[in-house]
N, C-alpha and C. Protein backbone atom coordinates (compact mmCIF):
# COMPACT_ATOMS: atom_id res chain seq x y z
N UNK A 1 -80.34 -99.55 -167.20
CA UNK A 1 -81.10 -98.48 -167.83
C UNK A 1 -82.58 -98.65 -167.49
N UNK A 2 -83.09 -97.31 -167.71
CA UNK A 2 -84.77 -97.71 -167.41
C UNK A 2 -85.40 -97.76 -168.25
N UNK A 3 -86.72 -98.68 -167.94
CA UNK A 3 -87.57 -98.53 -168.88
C UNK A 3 -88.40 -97.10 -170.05
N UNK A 4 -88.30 -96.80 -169.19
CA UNK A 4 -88.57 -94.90 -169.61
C UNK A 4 -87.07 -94.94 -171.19
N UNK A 5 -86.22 -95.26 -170.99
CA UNK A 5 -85.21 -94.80 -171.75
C UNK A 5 -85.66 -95.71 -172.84
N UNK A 6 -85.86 -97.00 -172.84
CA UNK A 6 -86.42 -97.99 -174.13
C UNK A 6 -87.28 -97.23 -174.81
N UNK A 7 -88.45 -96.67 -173.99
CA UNK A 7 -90.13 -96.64 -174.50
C UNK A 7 -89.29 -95.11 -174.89
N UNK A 8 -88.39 -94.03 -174.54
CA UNK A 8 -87.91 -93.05 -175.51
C UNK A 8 -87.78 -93.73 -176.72
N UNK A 9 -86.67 -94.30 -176.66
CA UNK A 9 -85.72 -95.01 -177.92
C UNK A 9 -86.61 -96.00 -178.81
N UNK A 10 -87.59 -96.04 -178.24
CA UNK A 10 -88.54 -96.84 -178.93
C UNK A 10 -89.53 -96.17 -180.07
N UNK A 11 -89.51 -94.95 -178.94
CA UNK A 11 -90.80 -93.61 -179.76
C UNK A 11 -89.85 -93.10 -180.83
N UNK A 12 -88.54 -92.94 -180.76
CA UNK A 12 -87.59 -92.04 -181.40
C UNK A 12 -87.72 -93.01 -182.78
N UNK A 13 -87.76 -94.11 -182.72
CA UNK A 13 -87.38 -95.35 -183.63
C UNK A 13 -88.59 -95.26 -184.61
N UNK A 14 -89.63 -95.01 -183.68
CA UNK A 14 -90.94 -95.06 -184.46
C UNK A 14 -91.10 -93.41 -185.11
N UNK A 15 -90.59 -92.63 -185.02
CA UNK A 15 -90.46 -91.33 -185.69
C UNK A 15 -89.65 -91.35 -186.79
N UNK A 16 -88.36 -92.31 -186.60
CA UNK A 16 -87.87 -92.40 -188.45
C UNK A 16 -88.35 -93.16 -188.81
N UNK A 17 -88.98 -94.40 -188.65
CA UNK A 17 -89.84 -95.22 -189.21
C UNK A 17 -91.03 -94.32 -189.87
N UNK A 18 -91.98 -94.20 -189.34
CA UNK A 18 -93.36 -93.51 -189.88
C UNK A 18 -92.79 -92.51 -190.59
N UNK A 19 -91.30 -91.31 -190.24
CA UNK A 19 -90.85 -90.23 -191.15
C UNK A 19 -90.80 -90.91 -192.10
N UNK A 20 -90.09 -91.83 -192.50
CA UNK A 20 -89.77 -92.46 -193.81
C UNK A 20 -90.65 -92.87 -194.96
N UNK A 21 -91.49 -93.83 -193.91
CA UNK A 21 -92.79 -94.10 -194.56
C UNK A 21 -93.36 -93.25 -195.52
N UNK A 22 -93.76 -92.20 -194.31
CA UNK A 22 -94.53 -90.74 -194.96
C UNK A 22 -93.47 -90.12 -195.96
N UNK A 23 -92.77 -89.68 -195.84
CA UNK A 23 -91.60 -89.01 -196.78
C UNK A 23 -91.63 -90.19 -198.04
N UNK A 24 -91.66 -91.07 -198.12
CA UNK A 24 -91.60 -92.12 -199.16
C UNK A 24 -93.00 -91.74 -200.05
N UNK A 25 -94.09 -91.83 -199.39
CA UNK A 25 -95.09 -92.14 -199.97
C UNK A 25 -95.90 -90.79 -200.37
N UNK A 26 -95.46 -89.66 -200.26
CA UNK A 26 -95.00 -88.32 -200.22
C UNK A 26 -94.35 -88.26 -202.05
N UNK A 27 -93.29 -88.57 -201.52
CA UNK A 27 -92.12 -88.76 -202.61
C UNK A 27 -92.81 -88.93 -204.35
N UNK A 28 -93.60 -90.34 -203.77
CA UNK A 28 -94.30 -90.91 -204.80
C UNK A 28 -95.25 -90.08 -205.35
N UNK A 29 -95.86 -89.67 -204.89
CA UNK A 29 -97.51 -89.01 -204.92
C UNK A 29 -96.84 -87.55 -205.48
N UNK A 30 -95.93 -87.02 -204.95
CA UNK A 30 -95.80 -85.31 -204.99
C UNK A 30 -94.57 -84.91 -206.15
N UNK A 31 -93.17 -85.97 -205.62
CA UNK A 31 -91.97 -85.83 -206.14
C UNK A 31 -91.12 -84.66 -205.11
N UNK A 32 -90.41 -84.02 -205.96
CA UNK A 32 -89.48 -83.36 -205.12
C UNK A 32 -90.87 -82.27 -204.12
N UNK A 33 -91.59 -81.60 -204.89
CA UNK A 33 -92.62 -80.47 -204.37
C UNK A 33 -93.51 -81.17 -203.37
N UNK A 34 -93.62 -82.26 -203.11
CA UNK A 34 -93.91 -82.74 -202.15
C UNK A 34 -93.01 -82.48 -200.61
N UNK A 35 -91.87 -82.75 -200.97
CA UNK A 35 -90.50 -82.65 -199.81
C UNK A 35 -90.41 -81.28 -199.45
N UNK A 36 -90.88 -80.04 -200.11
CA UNK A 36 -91.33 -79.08 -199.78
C UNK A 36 -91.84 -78.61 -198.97
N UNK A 37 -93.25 -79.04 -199.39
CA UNK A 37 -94.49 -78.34 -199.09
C UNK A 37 -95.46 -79.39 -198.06
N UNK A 38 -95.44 -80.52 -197.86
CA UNK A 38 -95.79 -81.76 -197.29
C UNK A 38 -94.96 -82.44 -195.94
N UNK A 39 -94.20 -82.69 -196.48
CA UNK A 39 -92.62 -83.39 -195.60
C UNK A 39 -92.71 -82.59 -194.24
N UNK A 40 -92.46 -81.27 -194.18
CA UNK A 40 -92.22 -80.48 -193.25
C UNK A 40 -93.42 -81.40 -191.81
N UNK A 41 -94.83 -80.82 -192.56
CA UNK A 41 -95.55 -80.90 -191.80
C UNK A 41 -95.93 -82.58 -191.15
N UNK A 42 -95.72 -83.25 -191.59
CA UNK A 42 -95.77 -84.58 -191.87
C UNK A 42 -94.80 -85.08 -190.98
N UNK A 43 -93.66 -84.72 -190.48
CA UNK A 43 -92.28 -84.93 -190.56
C UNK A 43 -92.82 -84.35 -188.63
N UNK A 44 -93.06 -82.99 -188.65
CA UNK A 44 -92.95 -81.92 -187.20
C UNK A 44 -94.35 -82.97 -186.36
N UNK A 45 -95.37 -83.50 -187.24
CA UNK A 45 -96.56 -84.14 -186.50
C UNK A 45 -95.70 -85.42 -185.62
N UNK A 46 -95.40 -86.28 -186.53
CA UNK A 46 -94.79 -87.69 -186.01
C UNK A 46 -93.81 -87.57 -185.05
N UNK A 47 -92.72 -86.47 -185.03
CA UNK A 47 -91.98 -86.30 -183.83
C UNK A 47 -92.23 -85.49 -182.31
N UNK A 48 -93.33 -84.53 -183.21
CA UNK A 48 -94.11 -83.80 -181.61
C UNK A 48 -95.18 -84.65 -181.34
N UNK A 49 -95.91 -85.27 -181.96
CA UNK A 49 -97.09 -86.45 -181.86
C UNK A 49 -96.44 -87.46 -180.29
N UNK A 50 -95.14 -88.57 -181.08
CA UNK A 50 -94.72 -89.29 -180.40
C UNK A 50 -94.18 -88.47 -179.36
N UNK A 51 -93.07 -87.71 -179.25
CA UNK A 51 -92.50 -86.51 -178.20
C UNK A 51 -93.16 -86.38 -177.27
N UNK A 52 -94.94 -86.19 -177.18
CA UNK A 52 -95.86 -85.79 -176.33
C UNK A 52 -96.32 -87.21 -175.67
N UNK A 53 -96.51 -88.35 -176.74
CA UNK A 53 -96.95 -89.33 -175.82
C UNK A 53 -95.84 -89.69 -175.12
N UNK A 54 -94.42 -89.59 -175.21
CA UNK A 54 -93.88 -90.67 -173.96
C UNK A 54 -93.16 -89.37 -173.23
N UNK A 55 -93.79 -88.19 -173.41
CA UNK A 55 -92.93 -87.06 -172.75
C UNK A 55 -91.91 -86.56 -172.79
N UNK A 56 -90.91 -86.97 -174.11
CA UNK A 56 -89.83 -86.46 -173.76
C UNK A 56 -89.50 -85.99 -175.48
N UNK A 57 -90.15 -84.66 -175.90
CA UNK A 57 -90.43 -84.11 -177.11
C UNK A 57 -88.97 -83.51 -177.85
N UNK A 58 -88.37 -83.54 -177.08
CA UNK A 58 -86.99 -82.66 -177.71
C UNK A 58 -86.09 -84.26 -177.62
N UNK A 59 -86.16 -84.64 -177.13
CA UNK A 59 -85.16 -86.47 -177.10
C UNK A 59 -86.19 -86.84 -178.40
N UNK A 60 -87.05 -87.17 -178.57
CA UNK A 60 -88.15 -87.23 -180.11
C UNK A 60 -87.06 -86.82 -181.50
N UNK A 61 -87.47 -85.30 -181.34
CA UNK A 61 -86.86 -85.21 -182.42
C UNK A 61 -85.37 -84.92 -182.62
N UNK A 62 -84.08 -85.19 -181.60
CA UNK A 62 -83.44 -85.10 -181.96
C UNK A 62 -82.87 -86.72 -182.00
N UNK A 63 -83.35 -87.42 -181.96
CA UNK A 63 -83.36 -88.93 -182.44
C UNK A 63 -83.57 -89.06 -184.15
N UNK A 64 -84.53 -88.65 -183.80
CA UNK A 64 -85.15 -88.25 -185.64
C UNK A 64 -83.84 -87.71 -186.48
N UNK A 65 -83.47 -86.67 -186.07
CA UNK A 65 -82.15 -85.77 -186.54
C UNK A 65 -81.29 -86.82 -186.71
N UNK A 66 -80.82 -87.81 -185.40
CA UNK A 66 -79.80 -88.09 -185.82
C UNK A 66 -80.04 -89.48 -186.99
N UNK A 67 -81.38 -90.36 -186.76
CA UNK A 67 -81.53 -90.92 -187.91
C UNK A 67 -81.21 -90.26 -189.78
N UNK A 68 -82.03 -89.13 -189.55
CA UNK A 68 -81.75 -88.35 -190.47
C UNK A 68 -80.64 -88.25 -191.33
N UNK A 69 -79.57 -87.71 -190.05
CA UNK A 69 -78.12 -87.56 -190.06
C UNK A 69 -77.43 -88.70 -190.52
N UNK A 70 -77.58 -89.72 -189.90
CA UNK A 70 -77.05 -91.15 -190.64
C UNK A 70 -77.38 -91.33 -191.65
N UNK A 71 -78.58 -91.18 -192.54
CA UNK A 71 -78.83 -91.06 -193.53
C UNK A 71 -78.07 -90.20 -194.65
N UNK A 72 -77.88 -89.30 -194.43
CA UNK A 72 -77.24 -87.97 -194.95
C UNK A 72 -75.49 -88.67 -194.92
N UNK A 73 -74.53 -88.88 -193.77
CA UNK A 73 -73.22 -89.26 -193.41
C UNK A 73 -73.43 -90.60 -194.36
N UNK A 74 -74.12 -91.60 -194.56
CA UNK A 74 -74.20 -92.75 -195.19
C UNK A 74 -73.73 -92.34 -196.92
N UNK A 75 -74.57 -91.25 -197.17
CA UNK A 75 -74.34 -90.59 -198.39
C UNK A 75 -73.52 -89.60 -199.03
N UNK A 76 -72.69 -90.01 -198.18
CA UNK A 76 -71.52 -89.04 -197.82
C UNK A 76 -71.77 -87.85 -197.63
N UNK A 77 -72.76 -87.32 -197.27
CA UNK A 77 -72.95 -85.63 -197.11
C UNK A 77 -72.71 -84.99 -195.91
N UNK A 78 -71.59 -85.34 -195.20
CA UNK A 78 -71.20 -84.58 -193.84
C UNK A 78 -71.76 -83.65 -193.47
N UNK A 79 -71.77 -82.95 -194.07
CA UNK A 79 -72.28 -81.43 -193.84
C UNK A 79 -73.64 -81.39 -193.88
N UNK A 80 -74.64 -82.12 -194.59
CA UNK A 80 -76.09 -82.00 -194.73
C UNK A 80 -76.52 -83.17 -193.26
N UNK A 81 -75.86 -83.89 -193.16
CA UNK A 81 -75.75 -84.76 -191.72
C UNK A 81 -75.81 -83.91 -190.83
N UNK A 82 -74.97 -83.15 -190.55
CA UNK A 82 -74.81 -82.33 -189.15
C UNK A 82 -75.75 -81.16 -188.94
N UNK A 83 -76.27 -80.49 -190.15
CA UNK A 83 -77.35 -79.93 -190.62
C UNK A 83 -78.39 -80.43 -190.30
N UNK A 84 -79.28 -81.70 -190.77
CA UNK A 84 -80.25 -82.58 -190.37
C UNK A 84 -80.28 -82.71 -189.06
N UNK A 85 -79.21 -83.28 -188.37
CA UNK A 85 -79.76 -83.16 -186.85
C UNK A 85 -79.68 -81.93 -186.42
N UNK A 86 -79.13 -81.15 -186.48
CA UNK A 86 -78.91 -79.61 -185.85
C UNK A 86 -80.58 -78.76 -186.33
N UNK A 87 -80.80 -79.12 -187.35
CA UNK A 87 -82.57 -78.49 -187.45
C UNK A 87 -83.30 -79.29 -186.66
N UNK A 88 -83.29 -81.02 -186.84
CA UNK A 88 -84.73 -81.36 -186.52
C UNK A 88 -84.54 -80.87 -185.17
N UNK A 89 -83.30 -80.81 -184.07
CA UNK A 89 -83.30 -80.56 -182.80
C UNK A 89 -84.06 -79.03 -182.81
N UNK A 90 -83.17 -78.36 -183.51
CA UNK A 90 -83.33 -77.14 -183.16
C UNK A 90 -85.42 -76.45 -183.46
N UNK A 91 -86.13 -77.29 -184.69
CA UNK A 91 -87.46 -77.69 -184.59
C UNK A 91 -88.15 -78.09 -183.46
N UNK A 92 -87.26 -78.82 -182.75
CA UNK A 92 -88.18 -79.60 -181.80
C UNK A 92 -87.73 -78.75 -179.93
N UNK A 93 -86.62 -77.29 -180.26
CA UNK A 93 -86.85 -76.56 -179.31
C UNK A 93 -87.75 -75.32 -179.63
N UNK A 94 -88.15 -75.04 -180.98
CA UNK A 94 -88.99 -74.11 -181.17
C UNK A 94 -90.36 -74.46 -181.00
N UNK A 95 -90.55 -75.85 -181.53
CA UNK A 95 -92.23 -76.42 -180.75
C UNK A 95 -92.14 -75.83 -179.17
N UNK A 96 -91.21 -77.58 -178.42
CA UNK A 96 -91.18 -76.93 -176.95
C UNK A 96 -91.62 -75.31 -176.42
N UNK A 97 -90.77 -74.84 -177.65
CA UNK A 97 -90.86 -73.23 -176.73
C UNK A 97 -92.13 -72.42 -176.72
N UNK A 98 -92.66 -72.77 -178.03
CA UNK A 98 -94.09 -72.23 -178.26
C UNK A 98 -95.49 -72.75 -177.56
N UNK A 99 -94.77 -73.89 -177.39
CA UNK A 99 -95.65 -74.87 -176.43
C UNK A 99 -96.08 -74.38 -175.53
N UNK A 100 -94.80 -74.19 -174.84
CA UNK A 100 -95.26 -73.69 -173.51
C UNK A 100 -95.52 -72.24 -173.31
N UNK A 101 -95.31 -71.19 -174.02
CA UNK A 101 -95.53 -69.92 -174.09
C UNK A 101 -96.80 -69.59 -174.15
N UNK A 102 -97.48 -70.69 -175.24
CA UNK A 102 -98.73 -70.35 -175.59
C UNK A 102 -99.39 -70.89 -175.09
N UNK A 103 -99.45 -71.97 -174.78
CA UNK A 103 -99.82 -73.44 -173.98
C UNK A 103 -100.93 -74.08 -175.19
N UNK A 104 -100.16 -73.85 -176.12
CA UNK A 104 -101.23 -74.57 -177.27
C UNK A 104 -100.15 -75.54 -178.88
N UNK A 105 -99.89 -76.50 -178.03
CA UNK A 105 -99.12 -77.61 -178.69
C UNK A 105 -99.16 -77.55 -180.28
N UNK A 106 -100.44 -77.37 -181.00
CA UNK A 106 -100.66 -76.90 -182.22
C UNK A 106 -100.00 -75.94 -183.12
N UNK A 107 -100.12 -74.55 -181.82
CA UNK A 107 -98.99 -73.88 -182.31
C UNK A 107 -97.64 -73.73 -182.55
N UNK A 108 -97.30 -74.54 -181.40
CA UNK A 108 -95.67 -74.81 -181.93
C UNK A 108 -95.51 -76.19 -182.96
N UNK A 109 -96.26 -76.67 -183.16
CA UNK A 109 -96.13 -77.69 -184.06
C UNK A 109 -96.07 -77.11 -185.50
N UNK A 110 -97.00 -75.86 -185.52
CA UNK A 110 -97.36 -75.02 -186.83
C UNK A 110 -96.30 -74.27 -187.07
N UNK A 111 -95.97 -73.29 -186.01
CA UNK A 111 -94.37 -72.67 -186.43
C UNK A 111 -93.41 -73.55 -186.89
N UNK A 112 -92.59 -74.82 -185.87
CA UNK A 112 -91.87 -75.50 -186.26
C UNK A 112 -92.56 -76.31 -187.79
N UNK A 113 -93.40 -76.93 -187.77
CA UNK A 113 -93.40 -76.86 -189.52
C UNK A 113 -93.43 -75.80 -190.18
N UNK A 114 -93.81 -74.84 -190.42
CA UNK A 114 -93.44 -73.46 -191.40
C UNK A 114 -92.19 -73.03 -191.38
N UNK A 115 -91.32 -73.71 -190.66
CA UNK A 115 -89.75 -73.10 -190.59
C UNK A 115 -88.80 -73.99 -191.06
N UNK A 116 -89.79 -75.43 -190.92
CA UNK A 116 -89.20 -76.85 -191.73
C UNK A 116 -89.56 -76.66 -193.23
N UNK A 117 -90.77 -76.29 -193.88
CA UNK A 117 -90.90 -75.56 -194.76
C UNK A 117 -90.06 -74.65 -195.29
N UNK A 118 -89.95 -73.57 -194.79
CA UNK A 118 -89.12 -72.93 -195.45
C UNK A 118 -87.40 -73.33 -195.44
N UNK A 119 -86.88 -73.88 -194.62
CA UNK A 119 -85.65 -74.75 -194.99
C UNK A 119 -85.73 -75.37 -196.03
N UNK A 120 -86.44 -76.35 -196.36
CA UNK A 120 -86.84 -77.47 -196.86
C UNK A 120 -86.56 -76.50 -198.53
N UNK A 121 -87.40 -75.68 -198.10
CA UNK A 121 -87.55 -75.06 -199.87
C UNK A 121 -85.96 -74.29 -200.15
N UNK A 122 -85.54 -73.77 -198.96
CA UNK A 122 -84.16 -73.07 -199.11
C UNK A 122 -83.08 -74.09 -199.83
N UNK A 123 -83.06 -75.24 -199.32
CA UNK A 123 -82.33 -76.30 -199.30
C UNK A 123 -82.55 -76.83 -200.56
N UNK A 124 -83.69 -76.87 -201.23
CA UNK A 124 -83.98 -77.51 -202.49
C UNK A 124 -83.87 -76.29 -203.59
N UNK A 125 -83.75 -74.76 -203.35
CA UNK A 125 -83.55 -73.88 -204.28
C UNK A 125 -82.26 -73.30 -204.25
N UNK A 126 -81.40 -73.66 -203.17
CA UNK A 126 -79.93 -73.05 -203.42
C UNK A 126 -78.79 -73.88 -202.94
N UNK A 127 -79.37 -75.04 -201.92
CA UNK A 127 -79.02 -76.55 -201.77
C UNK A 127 -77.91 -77.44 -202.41
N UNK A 128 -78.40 -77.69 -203.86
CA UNK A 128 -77.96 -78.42 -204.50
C UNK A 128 -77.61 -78.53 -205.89
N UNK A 129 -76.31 -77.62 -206.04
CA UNK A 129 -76.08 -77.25 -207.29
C UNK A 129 -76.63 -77.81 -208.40
């Protein structure tokens, strides 16, 4: 394998790491309305952030996803597992796409959080019985 594939798997590693972090300390400070309104954006920086430095932005966050996902399958939530990775990926082709449309990285970072946002709130208002 190449080096390129570590320093991915490395960046991917460091995106649920710092997600966690942040989502933790988030958690603390905000509570659930934090995971809302915070998380999203917090969450779309660290995986398009890292994504951009080792170049490979959609392998980023769907690493993230699948950390996510293990998280979620650990807790038995199958379905919120396959969910978790299927957004953060599908987040991290709506950056890409805006990215390059617009050629202004910001902006797709801003859509894909406002859409992690509004999941986020969907998920926490009709989510969880």
């Amino acid at each position: 394998m190449s080096s390129s594939f570590f320093l991915w798997c490395l960046a991917g590693l460091a995106a649920v790491g710092l997600g966690y972090l942040g989502n933790s300390a988030i958690w603390r400070l905000l509570g659930s309305s934090g995971t809302i309104f915070l998380v999203p954006f917090w969450e779309e920086a660290v995986k398009t952030g890292l994504g951009f430095l080792v170049g490979r932005l959609i392998f980023v966050h769907a690493f993230f996803g699948l950390g996510e996902a293990s998280l979620e399958f650990y807790r038995r939530r199958k379905i919120a597992a396959g969910l978790a990775f299927v957004t953060h990926l599908g987040f991290g082709f709506l950056t890409l796409f805006l990215w390059r449309a617009s050629g202004s990285p910001v902006l797709g970072w801003l859509a894909a959080s406002c859409l992690h946002f509004l999941w986020n709130w969907f998920v926490q208002r009709f989510g969880r019985g």
